[in-house]
PDB file of N, CA and C in Angstrom:
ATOM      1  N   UNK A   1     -13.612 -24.071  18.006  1.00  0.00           N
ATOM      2  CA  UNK A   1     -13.022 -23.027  17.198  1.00  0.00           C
ATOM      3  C   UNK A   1     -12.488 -21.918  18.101  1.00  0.00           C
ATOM      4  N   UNK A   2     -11.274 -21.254  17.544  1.00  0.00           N
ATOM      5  CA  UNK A   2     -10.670 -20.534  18.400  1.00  0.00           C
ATOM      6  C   UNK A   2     -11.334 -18.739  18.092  1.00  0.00           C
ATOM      7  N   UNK A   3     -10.907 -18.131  18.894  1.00  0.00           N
ATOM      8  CA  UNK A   3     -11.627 -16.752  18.538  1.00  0.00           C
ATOM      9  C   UNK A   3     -10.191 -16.166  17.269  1.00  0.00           C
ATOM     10  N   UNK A   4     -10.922 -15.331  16.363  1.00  0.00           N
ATOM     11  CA  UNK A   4     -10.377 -14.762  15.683  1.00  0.00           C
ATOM     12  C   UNK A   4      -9.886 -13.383  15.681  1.00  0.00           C
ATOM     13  N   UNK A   5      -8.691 -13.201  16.047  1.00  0.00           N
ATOM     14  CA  UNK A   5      -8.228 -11.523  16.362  1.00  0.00           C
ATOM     15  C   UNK A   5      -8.712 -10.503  15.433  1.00  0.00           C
ATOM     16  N   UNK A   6      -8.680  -9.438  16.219  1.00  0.00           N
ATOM     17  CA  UNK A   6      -9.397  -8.357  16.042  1.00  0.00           C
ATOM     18  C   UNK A   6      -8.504  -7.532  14.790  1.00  0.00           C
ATOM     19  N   UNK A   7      -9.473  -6.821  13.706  1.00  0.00           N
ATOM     20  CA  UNK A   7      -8.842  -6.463  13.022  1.00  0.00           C
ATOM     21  C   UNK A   7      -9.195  -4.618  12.874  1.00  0.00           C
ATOM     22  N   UNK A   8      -8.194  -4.152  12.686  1.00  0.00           N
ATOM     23  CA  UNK A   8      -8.371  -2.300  13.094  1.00  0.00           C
ATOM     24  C   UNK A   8      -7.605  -2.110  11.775  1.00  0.00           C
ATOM     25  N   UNK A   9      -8.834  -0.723  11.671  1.00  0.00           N
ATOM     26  CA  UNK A   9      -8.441   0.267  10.439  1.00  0.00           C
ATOM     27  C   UNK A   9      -6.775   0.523  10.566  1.00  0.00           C
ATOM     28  N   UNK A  10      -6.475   0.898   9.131  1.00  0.00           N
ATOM     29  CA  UNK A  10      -4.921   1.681   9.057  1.00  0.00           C
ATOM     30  C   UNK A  10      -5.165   3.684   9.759  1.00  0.00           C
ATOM     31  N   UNK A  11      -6.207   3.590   9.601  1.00  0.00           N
ATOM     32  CA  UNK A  11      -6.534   4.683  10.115  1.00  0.00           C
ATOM     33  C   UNK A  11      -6.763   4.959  11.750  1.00  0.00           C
ATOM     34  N   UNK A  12      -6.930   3.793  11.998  1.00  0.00           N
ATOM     35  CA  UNK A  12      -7.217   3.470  14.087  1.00  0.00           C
ATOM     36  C   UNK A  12      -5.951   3.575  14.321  1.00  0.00           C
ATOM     37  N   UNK A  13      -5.282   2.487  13.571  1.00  0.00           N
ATOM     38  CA  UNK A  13      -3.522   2.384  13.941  1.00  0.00           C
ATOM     39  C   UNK A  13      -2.849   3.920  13.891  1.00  0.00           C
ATOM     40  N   UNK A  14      -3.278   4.579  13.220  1.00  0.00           N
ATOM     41  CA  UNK A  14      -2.391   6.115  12.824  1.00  0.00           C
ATOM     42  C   UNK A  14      -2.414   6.534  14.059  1.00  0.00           C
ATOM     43  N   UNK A  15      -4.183   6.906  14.224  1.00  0.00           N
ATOM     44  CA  UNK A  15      -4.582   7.577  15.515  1.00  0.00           C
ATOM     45  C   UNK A  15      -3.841   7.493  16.788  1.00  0.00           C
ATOM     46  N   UNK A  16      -3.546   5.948  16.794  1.00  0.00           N
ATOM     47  CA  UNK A  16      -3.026   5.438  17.893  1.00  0.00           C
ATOM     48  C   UNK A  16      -1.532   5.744  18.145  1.00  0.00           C
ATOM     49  N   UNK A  17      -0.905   5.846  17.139  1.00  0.00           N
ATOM     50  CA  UNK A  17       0.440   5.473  16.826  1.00  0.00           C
ATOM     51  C   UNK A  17       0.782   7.043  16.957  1.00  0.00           C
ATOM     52  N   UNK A  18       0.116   7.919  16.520  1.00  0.00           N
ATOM     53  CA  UNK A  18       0.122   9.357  16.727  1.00  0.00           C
ATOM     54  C   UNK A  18       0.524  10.046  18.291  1.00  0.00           C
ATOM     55  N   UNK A  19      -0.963   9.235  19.305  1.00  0.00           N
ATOM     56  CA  UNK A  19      -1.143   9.486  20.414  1.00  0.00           C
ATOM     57  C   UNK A  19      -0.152   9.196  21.134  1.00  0.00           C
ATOM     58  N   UNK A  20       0.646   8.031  21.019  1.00  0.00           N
ATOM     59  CA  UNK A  20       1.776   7.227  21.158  1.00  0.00           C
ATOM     60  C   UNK A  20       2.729   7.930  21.365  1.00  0.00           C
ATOM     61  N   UNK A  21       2.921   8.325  20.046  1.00  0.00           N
ATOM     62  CA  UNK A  21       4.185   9.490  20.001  1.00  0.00           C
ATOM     63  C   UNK A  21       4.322  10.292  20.388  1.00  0.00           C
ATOM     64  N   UNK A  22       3.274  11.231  21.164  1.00  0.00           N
ATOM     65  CA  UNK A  22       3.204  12.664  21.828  1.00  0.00           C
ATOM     66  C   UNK A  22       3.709  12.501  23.162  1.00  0.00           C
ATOM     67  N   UNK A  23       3.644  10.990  23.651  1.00  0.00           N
ATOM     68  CA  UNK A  23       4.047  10.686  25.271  1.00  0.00           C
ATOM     69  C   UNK A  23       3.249  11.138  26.117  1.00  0.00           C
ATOM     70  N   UNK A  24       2.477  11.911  25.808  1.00  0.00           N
ATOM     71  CA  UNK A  24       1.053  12.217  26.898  1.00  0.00           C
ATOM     72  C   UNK A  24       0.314  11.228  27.609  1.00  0.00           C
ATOM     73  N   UNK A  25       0.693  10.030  27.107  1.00  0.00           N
ATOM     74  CA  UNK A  25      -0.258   9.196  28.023  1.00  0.00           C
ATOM     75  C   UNK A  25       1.054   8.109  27.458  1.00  0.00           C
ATOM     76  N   UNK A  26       0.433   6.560  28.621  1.00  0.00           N
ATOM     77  CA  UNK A  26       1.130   5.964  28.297  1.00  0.00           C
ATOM     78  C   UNK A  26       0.645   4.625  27.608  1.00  0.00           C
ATOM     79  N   UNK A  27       1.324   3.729  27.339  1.00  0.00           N
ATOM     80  CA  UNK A  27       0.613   2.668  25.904  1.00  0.00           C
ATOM     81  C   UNK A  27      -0.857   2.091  26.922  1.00  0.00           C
ATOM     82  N   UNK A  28      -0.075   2.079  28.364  1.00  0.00           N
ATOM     83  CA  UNK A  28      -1.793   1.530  28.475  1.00  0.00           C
ATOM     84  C   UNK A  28      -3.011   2.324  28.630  1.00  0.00           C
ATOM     85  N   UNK A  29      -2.984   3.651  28.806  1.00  0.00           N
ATOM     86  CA  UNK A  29      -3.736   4.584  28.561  1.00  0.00           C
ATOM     87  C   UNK A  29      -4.544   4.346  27.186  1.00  0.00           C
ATOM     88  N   UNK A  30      -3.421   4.491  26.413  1.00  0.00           N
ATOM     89  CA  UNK A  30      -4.240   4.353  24.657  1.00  0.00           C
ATOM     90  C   UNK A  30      -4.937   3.287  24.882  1.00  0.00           C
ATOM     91  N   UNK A  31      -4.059   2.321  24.988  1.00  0.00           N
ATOM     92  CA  UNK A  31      -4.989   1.115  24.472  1.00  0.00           C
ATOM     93  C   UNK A  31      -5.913   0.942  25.197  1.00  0.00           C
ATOM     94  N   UNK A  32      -6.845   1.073  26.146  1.00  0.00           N
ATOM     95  CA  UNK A  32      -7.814   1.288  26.756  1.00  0.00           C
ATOM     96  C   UNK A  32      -8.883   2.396  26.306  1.00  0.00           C
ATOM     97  N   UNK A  33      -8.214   3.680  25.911  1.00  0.00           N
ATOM     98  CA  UNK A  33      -9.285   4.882  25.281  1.00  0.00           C
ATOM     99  C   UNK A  33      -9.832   4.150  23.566  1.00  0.00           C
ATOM    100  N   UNK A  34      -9.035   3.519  23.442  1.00  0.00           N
ATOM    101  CA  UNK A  34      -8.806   3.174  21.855  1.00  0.00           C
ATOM    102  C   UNK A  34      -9.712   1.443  21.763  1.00  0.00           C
ATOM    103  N   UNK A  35      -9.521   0.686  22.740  1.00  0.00           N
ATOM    104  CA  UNK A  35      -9.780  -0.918  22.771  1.00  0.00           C
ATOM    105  C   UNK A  35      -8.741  -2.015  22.243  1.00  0.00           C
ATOM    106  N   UNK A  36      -7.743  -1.264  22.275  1.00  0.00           N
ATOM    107  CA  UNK A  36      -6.419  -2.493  21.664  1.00  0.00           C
ATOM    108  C   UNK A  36      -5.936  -2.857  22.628  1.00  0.00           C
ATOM    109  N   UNK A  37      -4.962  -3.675  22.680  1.00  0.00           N
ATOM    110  CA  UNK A  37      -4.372  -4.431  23.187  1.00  0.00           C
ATOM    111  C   UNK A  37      -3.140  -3.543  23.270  1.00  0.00           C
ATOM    112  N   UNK A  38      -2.128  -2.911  25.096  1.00  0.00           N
ATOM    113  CA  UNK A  38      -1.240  -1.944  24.691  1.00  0.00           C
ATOM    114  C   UNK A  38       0.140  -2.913  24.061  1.00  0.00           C
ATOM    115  N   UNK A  39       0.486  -3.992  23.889  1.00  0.00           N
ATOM    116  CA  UNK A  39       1.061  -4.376  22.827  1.00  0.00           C
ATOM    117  C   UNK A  39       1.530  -4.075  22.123  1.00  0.00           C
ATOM    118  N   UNK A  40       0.098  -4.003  21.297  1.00  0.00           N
ATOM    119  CA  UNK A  40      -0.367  -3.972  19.761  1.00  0.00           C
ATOM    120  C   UNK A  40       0.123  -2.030  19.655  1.00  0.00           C
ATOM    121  N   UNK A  41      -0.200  -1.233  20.900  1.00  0.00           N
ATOM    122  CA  UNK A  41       0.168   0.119  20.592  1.00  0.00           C
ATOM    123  C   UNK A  41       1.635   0.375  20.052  1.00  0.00           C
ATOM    124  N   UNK A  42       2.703  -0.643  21.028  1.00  0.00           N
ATOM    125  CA  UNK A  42       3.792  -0.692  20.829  1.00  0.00           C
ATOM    126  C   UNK A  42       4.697  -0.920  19.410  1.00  0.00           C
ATOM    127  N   UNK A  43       3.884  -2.143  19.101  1.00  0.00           N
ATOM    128  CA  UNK A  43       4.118  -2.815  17.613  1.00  0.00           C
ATOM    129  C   UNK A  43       3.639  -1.781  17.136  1.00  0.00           C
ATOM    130  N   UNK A  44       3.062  -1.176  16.864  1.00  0.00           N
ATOM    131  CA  UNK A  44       2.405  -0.051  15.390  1.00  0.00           C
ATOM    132  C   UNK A  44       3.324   0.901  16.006  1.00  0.00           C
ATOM    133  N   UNK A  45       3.527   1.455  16.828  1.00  0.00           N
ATOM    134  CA  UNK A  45       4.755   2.923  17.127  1.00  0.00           C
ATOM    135  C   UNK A  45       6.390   2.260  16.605  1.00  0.00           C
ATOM    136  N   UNK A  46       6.144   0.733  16.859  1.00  0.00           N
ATOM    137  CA  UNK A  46       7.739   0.369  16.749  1.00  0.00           C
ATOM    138  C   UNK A  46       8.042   0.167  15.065  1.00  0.00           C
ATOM    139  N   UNK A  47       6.554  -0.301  14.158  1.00  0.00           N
ATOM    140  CA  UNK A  47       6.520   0.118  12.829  1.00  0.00           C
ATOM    141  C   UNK A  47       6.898   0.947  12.073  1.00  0.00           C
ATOM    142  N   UNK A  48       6.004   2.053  12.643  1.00  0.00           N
ATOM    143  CA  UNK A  48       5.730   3.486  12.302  1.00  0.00           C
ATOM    144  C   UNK A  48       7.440   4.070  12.200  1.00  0.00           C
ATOM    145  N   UNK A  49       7.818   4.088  13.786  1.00  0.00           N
ATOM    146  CA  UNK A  49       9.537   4.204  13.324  1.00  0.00           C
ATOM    147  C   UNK A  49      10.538   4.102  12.328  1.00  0.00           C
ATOM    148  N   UNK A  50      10.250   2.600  12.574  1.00  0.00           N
ATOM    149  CA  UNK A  50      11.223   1.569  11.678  1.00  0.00           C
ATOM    150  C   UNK A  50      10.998   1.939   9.972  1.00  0.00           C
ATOM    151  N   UNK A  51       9.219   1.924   9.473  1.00  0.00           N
ATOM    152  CA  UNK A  51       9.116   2.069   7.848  1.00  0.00           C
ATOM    153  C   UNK A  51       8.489   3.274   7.470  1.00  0.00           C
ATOM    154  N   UNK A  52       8.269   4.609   8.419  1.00  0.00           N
ATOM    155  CA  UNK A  52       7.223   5.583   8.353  1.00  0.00           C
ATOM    156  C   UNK A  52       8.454   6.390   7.009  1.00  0.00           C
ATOM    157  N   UNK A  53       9.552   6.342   6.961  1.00  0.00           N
ATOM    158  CA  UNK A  53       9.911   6.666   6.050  1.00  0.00           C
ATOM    159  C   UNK A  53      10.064   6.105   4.229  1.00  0.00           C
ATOM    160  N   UNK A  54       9.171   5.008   4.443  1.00  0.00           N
ATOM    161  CA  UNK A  54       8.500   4.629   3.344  1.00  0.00           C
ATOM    162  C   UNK A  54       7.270   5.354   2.867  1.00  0.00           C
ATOM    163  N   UNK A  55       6.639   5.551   3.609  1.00  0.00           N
ATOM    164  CA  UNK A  55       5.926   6.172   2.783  1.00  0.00           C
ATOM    165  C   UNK A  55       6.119   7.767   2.308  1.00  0.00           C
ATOM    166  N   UNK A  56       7.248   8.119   2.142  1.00  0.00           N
ATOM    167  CA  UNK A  56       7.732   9.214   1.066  1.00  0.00           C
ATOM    168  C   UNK A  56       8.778   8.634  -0.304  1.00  0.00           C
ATOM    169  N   UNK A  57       8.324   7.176   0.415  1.00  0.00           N
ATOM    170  CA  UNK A  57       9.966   7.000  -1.041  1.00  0.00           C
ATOM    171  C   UNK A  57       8.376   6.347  -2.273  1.00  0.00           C
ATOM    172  N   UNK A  58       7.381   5.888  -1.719  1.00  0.00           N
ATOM    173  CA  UNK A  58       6.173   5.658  -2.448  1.00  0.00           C
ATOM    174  C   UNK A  58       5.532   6.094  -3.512  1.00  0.00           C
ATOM    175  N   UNK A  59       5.909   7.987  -3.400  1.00  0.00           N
ATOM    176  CA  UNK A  59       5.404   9.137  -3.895  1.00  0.00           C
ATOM    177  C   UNK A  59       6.507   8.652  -5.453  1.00  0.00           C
ATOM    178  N   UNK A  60       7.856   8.715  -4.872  1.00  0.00           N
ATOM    179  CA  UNK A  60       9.020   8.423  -6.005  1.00  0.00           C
ATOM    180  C   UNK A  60       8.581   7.529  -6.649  1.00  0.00           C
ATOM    181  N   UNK A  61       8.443   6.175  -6.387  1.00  0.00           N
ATOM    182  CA  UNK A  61       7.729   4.643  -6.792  1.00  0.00           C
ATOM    183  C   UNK A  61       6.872   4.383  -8.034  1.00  0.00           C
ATOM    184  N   UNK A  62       6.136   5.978  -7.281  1.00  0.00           N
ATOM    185  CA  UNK A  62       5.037   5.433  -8.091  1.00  0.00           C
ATOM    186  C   UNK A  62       5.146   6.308  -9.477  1.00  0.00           C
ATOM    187  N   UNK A  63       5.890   6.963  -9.785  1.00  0.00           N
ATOM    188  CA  UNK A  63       6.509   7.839 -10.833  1.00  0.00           C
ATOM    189  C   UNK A  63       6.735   7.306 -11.698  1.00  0.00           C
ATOM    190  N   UNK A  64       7.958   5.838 -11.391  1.00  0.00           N
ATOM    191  CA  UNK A  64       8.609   5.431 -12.088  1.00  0.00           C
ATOM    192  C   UNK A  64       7.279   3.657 -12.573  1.00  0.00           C
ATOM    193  N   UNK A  65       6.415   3.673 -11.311  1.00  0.00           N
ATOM    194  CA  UNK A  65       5.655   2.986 -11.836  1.00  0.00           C
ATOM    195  C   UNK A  65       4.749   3.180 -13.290  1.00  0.00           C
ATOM    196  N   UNK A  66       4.202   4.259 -13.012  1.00  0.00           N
ATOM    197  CA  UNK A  66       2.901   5.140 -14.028  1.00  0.00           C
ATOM    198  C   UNK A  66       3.823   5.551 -15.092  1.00  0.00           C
ATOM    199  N   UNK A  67       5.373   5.541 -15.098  1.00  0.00           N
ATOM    200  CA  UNK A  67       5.918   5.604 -16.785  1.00  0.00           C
ATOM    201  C   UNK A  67       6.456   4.197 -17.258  1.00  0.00           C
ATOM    202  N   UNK A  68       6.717   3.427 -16.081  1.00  0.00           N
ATOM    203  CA  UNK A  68       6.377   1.962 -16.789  1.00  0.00           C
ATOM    204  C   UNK A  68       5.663   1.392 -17.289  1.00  0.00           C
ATOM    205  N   UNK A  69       4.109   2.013 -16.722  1.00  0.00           N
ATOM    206  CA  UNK A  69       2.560   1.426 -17.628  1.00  0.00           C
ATOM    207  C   UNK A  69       2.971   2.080 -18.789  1.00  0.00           C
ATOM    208  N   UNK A  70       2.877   3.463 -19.020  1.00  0.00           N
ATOM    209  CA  UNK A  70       2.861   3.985 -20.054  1.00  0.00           C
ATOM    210  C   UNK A  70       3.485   3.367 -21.231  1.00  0.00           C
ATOM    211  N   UNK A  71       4.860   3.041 -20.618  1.00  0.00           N
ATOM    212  CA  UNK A  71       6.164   2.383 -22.075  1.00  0.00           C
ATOM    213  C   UNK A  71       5.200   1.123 -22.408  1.00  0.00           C
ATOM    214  N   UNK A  72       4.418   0.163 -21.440  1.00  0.00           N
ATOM    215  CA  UNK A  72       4.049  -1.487 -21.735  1.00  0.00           C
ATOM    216  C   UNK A  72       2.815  -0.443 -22.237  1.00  0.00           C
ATOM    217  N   UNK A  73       1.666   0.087 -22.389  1.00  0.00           N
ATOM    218  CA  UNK A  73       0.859   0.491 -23.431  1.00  0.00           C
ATOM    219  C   UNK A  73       1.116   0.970 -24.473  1.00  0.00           C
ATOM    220  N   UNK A  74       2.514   1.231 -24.596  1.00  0.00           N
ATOM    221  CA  UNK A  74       3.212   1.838 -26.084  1.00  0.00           C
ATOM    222  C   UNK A  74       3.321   0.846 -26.607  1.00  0.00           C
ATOM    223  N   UNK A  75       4.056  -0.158 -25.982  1.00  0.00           N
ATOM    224  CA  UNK A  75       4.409  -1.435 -26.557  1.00  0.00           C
ATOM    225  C   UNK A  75       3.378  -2.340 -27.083  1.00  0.00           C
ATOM    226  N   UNK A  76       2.210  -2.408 -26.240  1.00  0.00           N
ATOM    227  CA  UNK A  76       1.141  -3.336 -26.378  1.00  0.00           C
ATOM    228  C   UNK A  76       0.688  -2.703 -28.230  1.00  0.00           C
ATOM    229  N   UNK A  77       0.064  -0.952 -27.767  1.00  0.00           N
ATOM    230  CA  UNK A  77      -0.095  -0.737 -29.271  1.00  0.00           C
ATOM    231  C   UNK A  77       0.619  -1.109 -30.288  1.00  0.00           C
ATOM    232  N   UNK A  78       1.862  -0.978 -30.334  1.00  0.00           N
ATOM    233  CA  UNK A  78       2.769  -1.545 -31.753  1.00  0.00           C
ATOM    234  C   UNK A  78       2.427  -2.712 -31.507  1.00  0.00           C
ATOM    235  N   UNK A  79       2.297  -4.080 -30.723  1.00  0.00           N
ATOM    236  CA  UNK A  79       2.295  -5.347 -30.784  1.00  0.00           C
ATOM    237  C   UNK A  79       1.066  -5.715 -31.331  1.00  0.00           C
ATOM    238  N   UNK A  80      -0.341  -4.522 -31.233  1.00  0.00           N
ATOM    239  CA  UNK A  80      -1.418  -5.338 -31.857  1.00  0.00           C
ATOM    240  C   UNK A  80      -1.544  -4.716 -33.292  1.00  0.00           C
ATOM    241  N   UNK A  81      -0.501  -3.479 -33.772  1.00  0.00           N
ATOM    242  CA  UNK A  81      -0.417  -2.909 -35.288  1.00  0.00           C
ATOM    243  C   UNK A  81       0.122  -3.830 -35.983  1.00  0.00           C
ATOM    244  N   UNK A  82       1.332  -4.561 -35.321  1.00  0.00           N
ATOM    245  CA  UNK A  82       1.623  -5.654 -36.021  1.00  0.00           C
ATOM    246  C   UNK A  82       1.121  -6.860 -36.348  1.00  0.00           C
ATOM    247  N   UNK A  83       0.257  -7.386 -35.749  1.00  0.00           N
ATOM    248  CA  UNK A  83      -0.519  -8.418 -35.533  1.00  0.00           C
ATOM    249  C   UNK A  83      -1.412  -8.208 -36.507  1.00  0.00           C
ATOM    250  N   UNK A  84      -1.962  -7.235 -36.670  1.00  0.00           N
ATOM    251  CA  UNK A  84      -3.486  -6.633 -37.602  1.00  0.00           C
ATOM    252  C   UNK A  84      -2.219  -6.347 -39.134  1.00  0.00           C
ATOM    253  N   UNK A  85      -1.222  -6.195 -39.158  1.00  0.00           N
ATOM    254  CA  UNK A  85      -0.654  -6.015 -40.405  1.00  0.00           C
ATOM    255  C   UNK A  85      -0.253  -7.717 -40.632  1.00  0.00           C
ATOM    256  N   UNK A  86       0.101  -8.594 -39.796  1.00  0.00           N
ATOM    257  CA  UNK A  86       0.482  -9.860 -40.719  1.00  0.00           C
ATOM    258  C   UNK A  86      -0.490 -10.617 -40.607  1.00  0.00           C
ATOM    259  N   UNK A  87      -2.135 -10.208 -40.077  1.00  0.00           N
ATOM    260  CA  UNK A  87      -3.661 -11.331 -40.478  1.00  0.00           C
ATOM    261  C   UNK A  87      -3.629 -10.269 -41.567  1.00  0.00           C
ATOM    262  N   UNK A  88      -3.029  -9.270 -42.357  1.00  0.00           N
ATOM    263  CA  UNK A  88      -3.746  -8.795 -43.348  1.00  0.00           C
ATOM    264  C   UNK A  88      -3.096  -8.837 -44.431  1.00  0.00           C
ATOM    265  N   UNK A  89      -1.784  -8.851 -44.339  1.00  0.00           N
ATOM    266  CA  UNK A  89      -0.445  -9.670 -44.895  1.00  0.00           C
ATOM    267  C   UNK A  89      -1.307 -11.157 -45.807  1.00  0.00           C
ATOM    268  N   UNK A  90      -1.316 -11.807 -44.500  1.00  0.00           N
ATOM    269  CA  UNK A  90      -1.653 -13.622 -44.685  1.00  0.00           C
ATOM    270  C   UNK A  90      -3.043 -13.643 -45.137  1.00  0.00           C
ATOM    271  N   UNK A  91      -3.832 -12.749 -45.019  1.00  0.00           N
ATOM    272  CA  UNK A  91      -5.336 -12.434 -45.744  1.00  0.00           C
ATOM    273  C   UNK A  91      -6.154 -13.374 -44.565  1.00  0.00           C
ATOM    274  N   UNK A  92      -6.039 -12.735 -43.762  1.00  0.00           N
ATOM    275  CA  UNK A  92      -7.117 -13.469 -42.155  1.00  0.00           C
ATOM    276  C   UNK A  92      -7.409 -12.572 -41.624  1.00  0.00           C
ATOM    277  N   UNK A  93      -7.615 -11.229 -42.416  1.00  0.00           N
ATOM    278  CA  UNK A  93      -8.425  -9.907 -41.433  1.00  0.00           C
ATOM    279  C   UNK A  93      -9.590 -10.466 -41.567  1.00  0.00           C
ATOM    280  N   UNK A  94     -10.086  -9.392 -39.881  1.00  0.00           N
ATOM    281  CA  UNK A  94     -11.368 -10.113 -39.846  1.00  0.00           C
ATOM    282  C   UNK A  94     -12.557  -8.579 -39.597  1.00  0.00           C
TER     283      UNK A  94
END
């Protein structure tokens, strides 16, 4: 069996990805104070770049998510008023 890679908090990665960015040290610095692989520092700074502006479009997301539940629980209620009006219609209330 082969060894299984190491798995780090989203919160280790920040830290790291933070330290990264200040240029104070360099990836192999971190990854040595930290225990990663400096790589792996690279990949999470080259992330962080590339989608760190996702997580403000998330905030928007989720807006339009939490009034989409809302409309499908509006809906669900009328779907079970109706349901309880034609078992009572057809005489199968229970």
């Amino acid at each position: 069996m082969g060894k299984s890679r190491p798995r780090y908090t989203a919160k280790l990665k920040f830290q790291v990805v933070l330290e990264a960015l200040t240029g104070e040290k360099t990836p192999g610095q971190i990854a040595r104070a930290y225990g990663v692989h400096p790589n792996s520092v690279g990949i999470w700074k080259k992330h962080v770049l590339e989608h760190g502006a996702e997580l403000f479009e998330r905030d928007e997301r989720a807006g339009h998510v939490e009034k989409r539940i809302a409309e499908l629980e509006q809906l669900l209620g009328r779907k079970e008023v109706e349901i309880a009006l034609l078992k009572n219609f057809l005489g199968q209330s229970r």
